[in-house]
Protein backbone atom coordinates (compact mmCIF):
# COMPACT_ATOMS: atom_id res chain seq x y z
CA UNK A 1 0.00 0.00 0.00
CA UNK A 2 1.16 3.59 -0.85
CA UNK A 3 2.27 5.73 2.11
CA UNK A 4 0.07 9.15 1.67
CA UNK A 5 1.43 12.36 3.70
CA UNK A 6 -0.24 15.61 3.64
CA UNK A 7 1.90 18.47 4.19
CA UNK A 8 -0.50 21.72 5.25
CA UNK A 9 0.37 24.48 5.76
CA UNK A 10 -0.16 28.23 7.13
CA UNK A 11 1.82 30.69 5.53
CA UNK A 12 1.16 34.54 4.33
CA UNK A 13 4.25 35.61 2.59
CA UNK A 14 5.38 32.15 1.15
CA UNK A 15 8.64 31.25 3.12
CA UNK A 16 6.21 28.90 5.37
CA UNK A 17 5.02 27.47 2.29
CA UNK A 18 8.71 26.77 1.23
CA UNK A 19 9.47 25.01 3.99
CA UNK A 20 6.63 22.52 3.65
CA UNK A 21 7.79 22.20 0.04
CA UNK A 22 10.62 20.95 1.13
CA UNK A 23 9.50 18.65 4.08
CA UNK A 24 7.70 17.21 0.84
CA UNK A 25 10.60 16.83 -1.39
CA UNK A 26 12.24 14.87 1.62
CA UNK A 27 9.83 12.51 1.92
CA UNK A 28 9.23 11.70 -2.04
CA UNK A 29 12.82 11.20 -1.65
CA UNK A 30 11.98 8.58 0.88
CA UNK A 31 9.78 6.86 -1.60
CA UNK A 32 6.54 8.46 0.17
CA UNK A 33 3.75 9.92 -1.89
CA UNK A 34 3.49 14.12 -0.34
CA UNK A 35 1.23 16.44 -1.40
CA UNK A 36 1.44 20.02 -0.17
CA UNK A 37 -1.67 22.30 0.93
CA UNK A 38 -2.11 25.38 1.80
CA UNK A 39 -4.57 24.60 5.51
CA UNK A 40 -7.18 26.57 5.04
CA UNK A 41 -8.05 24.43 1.94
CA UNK A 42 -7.85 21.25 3.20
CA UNK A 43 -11.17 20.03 3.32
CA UNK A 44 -10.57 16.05 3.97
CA UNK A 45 -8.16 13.52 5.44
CA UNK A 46 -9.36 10.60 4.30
CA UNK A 47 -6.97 9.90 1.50
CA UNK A 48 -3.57 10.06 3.71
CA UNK A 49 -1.68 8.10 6.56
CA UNK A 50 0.04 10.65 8.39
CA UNK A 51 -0.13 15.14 7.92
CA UNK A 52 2.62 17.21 8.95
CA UNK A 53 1.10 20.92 9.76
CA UNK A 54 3.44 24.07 9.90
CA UNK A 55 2.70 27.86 10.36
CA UNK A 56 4.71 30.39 10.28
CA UNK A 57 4.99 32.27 14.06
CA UNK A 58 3.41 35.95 14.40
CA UNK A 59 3.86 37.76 17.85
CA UNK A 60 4.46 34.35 19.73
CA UNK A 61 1.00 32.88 18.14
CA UNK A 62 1.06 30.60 15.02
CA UNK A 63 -0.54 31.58 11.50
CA UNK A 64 -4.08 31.52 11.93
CA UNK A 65 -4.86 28.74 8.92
CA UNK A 66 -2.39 26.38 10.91
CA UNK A 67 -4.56 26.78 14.37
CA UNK A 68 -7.84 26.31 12.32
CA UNK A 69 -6.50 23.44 10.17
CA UNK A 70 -5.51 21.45 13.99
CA UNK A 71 -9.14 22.47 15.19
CA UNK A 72 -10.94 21.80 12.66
CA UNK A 73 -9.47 18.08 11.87
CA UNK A 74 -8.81 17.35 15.11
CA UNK A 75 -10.85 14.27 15.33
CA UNK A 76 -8.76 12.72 11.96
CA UNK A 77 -5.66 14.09 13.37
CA UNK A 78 -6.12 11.68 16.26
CA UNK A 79 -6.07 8.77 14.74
CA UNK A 80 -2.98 9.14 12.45
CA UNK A 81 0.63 10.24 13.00
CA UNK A 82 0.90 14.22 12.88
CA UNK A 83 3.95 16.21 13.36
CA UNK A 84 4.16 20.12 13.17
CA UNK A 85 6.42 22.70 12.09
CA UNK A 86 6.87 26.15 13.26
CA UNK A 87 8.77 28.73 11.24
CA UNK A 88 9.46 32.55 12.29
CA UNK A 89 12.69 33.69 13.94
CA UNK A 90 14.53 36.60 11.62
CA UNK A 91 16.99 36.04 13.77
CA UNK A 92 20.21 33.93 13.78
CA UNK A 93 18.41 32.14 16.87
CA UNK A 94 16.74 29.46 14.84
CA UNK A 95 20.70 28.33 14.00
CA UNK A 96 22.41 28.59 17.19
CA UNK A 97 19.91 27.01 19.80
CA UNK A 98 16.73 24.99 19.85
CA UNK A 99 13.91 27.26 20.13
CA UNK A 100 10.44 25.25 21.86
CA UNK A 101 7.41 25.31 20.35
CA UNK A 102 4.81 28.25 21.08
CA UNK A 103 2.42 27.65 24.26
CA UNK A 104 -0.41 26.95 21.54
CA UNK A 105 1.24 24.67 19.58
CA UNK A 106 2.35 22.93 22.68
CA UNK A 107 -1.29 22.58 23.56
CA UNK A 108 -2.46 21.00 20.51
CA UNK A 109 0.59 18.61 20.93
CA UNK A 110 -0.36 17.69 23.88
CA UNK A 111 -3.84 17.19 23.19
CA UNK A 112 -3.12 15.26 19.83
CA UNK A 113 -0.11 13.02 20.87
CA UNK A 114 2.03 15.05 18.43
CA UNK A 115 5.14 13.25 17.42
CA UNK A 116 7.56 15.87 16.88
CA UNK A 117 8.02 19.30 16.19
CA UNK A 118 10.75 21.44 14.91
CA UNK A 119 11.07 25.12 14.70
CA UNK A 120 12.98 26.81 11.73
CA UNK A 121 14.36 30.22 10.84
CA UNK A 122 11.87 32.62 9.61
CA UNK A 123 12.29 34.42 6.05
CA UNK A 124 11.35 37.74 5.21
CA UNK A 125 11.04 39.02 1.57
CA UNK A 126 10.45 42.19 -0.81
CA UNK A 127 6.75 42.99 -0.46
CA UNK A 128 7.00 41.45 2.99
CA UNK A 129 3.36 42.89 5.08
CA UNK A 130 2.63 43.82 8.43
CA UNK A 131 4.67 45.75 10.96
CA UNK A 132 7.76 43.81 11.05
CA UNK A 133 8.67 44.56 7.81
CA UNK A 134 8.03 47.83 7.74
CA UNK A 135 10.59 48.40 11.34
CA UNK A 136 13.07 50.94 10.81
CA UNK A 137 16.36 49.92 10.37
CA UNK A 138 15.67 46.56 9.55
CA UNK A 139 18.45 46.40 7.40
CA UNK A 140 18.08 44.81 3.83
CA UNK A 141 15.73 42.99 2.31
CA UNK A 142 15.11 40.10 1.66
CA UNK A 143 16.62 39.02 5.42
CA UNK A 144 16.36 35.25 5.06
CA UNK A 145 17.64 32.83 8.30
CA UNK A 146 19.06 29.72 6.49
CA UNK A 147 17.06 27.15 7.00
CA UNK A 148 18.05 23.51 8.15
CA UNK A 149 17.35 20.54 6.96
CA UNK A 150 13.61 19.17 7.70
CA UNK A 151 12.53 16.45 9.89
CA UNK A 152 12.85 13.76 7.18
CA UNK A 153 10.45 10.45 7.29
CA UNK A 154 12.27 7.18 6.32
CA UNK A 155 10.70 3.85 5.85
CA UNK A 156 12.24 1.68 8.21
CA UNK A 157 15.31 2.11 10.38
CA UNK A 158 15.17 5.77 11.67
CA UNK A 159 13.73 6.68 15.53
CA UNK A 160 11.31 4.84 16.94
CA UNK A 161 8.41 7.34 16.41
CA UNK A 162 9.79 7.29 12.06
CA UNK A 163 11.13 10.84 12.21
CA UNK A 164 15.23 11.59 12.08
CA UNK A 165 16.16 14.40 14.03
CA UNK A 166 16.31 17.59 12.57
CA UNK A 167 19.85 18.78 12.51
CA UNK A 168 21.63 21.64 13.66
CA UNK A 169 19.35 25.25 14.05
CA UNK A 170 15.89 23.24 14.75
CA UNK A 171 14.35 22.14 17.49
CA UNK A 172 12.93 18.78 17.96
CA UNK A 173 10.38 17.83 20.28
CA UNK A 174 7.92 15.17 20.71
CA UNK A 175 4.70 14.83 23.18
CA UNK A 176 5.15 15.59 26.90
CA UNK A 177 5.42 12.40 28.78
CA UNK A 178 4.59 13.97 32.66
């Protein structure tokens, strides 16, 4: 049987979007059928095995389609293996220390049994909108964070919940256990 992952997302200026795109790649790479969604237009979950769900961070909160995607399918998300993504720091932070997932996002991983989470650097482009890109002194644009490498899915072999750690400049974090 073929091994369906959806890859949603919640992204306004497209760097969120690039990151699931690449979480995809990864796992076609691993011989696993991805297709990548924007959240808000993901109506169904019937056809896949396991969804990853990232959104980029705003003000400490994550994108608004992510949070509605997790509410709204949280009943399918319970029965299948679901890891998250956050992405947002314009900062060199993402790269030199594991940054935790938001209080909200921790929630809904501890609600849903969440298997793992990683946090990458954030990306900010021309056209960029809303206040942060609009701060004086900012420096130029675009002001991109490289981003590591994404939790990868292998069949077989790998950790014991299927997901290899992320690398350097992510964090990695599965379900509480207290």
């Amino acid at each position: 049987m073929e091994q369906r992952v959806l890859v949603a997302h919640g992204s306004t200026s497209g760097s969120t979007e690039r990151i699931a795109q690449t979480v995809a790649d990864v796992l076609r790479t691993a011989g696993i059928t991805a297709e990548v969604q924007p959240a808000r237009f993901v109506t169904d979950l019937d056809l896949y095995e396991a969804v990853v769900v990232g959104g980029a961070l705003y003000a400490g909160r994550w994108h608004k389609d992510a949070r509605r995607f997790v509410r709204r399918h949280r009943g399918a998300l319970a029965h299948r293996p679901v890891w998250f993504f956050s992405s947002g720091p314009l900062d060199p932070t993402a790269s030199q220390r594991d940054i935790p997932p938001v209080p909200g996002v921790e929630r809904a991983m501890a609600r849903l049994a969440i298997r793992g989470h990683v946090t990458f650097g954030g990306c900010l482009t021309e056209g960029a909108r809303g206040r942060i890109a609009h701060i004086p002194g900012r420096g130029h644009l675009p002001l991109c964070v490289a981003v590591p490498p994404p939790p990868a899915f292998r069949k077989g072999g790998g950790t014991s919940d299927g997901v290899q750690a992320a690398g350097p400049g992510s964090h990695r974090s599965g379900p509480k256990t207290s």
